[in-house]
C-alpha atoms as a PDB file:
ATOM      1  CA  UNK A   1      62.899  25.581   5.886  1.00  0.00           C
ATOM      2  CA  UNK A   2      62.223  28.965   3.978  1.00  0.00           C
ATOM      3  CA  UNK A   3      64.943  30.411   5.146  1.00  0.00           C
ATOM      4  CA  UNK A   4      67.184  27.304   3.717  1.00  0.00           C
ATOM      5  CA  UNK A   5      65.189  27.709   0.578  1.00  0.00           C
ATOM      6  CA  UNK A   6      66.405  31.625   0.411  1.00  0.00           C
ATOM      7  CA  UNK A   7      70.054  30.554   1.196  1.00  0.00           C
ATOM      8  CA  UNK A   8      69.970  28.069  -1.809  1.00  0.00           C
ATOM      9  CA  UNK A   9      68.132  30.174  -4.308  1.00  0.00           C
ATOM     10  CA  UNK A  10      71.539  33.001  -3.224  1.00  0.00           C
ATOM     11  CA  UNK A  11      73.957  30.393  -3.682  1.00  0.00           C
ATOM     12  CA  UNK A  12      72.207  29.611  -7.043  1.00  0.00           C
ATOM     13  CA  UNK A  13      72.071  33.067  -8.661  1.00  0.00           C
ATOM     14  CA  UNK A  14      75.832  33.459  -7.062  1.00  0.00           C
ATOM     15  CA  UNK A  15      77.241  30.345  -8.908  1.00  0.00           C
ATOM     16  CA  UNK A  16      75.533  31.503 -11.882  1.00  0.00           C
ATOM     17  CA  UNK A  17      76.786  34.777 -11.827  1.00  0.00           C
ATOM     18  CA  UNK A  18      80.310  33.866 -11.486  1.00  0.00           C
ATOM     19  CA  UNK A  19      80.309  30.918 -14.119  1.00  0.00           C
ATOM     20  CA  UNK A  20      78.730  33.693 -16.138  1.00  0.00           C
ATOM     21  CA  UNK A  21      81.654  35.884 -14.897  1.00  0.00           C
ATOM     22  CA  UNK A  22      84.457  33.165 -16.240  1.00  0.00           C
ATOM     23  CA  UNK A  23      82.628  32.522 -19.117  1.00  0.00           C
ATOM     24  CA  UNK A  24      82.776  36.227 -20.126  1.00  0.00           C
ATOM     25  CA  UNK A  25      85.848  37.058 -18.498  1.00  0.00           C
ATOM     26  CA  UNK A  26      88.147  34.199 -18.257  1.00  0.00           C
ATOM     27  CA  UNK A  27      87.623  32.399 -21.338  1.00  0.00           C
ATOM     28  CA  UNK A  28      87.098  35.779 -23.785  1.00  0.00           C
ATOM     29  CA  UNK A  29      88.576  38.031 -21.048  1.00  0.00           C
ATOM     30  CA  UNK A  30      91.015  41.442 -21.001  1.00  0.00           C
ATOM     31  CA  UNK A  31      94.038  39.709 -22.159  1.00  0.00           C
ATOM     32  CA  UNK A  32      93.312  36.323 -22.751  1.00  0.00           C
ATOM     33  CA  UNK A  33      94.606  35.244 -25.747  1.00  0.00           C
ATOM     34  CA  UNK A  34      92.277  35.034 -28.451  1.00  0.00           C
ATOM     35  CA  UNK A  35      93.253  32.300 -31.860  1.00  0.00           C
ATOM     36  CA  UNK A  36      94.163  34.025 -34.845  1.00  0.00           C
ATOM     37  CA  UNK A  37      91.116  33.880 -37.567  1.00  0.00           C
ATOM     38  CA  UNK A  38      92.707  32.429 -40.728  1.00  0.00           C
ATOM     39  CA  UNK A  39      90.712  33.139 -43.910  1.00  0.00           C
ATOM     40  CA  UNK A  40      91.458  31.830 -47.322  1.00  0.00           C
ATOM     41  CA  UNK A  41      91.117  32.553 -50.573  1.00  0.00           C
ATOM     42  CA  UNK A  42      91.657  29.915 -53.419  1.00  0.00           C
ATOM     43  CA  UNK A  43      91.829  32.025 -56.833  1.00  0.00           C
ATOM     44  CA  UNK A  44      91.998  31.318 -60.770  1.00  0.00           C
ATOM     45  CA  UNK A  45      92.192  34.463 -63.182  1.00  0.00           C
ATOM     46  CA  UNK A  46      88.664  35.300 -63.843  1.00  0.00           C
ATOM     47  CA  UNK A  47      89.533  34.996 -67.342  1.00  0.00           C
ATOM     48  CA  UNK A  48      91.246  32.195 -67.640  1.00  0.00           C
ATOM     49  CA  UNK A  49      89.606  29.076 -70.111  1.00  0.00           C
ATOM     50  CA  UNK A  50      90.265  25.485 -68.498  1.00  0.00           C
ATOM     51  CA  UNK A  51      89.843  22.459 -70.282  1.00  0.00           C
ATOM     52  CA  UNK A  52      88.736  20.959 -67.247  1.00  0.00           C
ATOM     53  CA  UNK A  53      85.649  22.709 -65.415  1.00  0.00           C
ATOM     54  CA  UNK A  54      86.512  24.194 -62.375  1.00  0.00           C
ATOM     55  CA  UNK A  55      83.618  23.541 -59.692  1.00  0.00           C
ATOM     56  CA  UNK A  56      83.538  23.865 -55.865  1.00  0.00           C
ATOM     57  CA  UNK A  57      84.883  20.416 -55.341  1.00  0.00           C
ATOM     58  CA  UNK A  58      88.040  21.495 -57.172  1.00  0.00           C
ATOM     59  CA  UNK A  59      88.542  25.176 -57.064  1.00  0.00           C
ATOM     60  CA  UNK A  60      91.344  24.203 -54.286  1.00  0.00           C
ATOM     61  CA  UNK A  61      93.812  21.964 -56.453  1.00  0.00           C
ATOM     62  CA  UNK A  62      92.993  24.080 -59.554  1.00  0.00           C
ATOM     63  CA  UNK A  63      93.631  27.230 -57.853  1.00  0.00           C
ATOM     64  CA  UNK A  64      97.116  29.109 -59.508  1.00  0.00           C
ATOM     65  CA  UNK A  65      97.044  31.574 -55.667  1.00  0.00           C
ATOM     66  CA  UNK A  66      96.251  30.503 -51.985  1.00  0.00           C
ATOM     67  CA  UNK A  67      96.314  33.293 -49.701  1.00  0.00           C
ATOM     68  CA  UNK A  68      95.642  32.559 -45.694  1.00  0.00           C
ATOM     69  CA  UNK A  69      95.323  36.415 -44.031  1.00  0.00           C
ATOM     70  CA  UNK A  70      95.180  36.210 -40.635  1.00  0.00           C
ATOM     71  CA  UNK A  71      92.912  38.843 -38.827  1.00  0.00           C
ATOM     72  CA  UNK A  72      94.272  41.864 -36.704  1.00  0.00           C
ATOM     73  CA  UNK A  73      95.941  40.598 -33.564  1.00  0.00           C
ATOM     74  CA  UNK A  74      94.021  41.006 -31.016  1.00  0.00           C
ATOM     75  CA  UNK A  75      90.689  41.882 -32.524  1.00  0.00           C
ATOM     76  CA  UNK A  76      89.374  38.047 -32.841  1.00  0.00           C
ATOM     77  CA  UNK A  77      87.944  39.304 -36.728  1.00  0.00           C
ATOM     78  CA  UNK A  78      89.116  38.266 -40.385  1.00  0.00           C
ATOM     79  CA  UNK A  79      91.738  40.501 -41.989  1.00  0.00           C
ATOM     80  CA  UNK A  80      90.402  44.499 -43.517  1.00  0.00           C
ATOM     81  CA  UNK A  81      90.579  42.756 -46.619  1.00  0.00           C
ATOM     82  CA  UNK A  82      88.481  40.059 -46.074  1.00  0.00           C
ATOM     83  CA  UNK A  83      86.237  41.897 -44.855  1.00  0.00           C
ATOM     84  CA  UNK A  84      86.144  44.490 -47.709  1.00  0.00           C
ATOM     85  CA  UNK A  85      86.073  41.526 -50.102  1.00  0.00           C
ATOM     86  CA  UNK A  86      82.890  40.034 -48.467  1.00  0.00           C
ATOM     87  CA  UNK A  87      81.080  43.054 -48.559  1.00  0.00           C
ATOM     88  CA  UNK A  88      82.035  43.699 -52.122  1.00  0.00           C
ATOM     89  CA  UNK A  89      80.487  40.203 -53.311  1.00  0.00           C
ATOM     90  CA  UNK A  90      77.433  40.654 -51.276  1.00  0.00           C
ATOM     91  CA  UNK A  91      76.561  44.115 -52.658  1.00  0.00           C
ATOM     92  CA  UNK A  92      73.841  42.933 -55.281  1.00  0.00           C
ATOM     93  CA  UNK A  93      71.693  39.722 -54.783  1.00  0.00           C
ATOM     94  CA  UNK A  94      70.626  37.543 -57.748  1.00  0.00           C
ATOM     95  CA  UNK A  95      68.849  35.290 -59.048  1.00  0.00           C
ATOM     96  CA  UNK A  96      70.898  33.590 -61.297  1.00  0.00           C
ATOM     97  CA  UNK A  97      72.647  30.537 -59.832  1.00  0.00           C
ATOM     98  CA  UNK A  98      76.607  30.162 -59.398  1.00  0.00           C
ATOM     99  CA  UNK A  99      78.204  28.466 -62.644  1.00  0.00           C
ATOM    100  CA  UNK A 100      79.700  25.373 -61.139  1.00  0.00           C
ATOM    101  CA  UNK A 101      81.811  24.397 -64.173  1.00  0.00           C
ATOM    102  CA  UNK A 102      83.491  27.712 -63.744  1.00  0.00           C
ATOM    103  CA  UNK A 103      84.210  28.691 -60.235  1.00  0.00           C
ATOM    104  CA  UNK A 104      87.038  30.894 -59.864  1.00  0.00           C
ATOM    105  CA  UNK A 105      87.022  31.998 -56.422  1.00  0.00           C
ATOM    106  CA  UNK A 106      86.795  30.434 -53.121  1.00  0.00           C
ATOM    107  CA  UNK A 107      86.448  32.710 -50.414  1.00  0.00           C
ATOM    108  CA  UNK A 108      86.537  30.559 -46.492  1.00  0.00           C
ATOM    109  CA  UNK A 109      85.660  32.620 -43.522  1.00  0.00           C
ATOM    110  CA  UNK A 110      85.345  30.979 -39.850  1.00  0.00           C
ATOM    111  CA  UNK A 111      81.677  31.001 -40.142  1.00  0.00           C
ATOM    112  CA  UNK A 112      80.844  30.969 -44.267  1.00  0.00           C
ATOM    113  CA  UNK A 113      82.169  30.378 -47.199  1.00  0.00           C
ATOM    114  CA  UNK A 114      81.594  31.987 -51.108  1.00  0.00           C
ATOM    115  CA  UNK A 115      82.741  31.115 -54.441  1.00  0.00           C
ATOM    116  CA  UNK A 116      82.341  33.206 -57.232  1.00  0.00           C
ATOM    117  CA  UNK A 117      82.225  31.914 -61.291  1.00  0.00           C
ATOM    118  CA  UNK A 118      84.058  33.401 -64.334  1.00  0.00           C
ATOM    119  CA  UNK A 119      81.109  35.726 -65.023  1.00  0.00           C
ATOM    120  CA  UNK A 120      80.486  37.055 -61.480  1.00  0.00           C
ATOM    121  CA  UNK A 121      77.828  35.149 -60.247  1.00  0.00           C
ATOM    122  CA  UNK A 122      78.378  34.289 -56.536  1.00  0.00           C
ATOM    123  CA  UNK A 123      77.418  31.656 -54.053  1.00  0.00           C
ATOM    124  CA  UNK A 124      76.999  32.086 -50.505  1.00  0.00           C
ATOM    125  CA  UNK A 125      77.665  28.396 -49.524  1.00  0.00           C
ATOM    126  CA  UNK A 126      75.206  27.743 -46.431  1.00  0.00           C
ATOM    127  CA  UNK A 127      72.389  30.250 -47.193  1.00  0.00           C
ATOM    128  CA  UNK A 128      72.546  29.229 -51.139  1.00  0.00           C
ATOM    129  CA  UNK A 129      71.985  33.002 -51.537  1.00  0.00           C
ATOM    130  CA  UNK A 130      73.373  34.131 -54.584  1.00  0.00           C
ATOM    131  CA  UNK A 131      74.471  37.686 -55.546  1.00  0.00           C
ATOM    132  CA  UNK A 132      76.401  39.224 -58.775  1.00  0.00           C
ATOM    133  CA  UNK A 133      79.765  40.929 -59.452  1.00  0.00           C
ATOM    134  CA  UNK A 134      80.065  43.841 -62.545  1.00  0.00           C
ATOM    135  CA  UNK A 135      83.147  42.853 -64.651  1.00  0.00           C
ATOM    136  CA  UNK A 136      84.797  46.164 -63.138  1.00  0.00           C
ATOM    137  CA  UNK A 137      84.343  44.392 -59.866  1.00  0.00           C
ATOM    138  CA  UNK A 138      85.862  41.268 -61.335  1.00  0.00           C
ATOM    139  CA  UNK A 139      88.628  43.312 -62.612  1.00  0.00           C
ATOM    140  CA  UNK A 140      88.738  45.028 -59.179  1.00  0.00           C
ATOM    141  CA  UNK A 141      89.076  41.862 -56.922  1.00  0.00           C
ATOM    142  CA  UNK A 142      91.514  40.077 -59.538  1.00  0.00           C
ATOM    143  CA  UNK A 143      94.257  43.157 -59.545  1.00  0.00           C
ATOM    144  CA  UNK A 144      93.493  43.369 -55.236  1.00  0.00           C
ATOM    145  CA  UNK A 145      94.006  39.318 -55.000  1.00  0.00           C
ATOM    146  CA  UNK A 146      97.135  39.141 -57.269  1.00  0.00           C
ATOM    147  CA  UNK A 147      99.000  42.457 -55.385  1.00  0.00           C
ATOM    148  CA  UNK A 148      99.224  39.737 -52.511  1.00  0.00           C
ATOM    149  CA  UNK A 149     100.931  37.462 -54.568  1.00  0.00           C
ATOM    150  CA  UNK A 150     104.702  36.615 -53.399  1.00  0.00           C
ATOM    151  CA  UNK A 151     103.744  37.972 -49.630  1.00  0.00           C
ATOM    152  CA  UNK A 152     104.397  37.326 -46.540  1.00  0.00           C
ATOM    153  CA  UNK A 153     103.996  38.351 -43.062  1.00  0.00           C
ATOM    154  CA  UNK A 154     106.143  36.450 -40.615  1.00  0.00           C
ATOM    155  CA  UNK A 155     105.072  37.935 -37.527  1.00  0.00           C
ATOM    156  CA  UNK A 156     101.321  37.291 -38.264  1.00  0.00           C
ATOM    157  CA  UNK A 157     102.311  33.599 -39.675  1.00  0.00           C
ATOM    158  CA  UNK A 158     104.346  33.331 -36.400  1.00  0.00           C
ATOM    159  CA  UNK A 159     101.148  33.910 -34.534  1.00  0.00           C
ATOM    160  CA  UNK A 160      98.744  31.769 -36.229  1.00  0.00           C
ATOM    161  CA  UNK A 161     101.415  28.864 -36.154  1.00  0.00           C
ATOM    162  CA  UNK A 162     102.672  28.971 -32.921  1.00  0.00           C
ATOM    163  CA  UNK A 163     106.286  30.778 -33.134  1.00  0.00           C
ATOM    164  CA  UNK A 164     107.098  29.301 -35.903  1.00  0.00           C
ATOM    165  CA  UNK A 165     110.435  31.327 -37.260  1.00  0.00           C
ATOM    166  CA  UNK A 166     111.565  31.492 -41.039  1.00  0.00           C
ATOM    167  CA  UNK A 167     113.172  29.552 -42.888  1.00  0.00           C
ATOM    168  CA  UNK A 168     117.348  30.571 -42.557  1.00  0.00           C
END
């Protein structure tokens, strides 16, 4: 009987070792294929007065630019500029609460999401922490988002859509 008892407890730290094996190996392995991360960003001029407010339940119709970047192939993380973008709004926490009748900016990551008002006051959705922009940030991120404007990179919306090809 103890020796049956040794034999199982083997088997059992063998099966667990190799499901722990495929589940770091075969699923995230060397060369499996990894899905593209797609972040957005939903933007309205920073300075631009709307009749109607502009709040998180709307910044996506109101928006005037939707960008999608799709991270570095391969790497499994949002695009450099995401990423740079992210860090720039988190730089100095606050206090003082998001304006929701004039979000401008509507930054979705795979795991969070952040909107950020006319006067730089930003949200970060899940943790309700909130943090604040300079205007020469604003300025900053509004001249970065709008250089994207009229873009696009085939091969890495070919990757994130499946070989899709472009329009002829």
């Amino acid at each position: 009987m103890p020796q049956t008892m040794r034999r199982l407890s083997w088997i059992s730290i063998t099966i667990t070792m190799c499901v722990g094996a495929i589940a770091t190996f075969g699923v995230l392995g060397v060369g499996a294929e990894r899905s593209p991360v797609i972040s957005r960003i939903y933007f309205l001029p920073f300075d631009v007065t709307t009749f109607v407010p502009v709040t998180r339940r709307n910044i996506e119709e109101a928006a005037t630019l939707e960008i999608n970047l799709v991270g570095p192939e391969g790497n499994g993380g949002p695009h450099p500029f995401v990423k740079s973008l992210r860090a720039m709004i988190k730089v100095r926490a606050s206090e003082a609460p998001l304006n929701d009748l004039a979000v401008r900016l509507k930054l979705v990551l795979e795991d969070e999401t952040y909107y950020v008002d006319a006067a730089g006051g930003v949200l970060e959705a899940s943790s309700k922490r909130t943090f604040r922009l300079l205007k020469t940030e604003l300025r900053h991120i509004e001249q970065s988002i709008e250089s994207f404007s009229g873009v696009v990179d085939m091969k890495a919306f070919s990757r994130a859509h499946g070989g899709l090809t472009t329009p002829k």
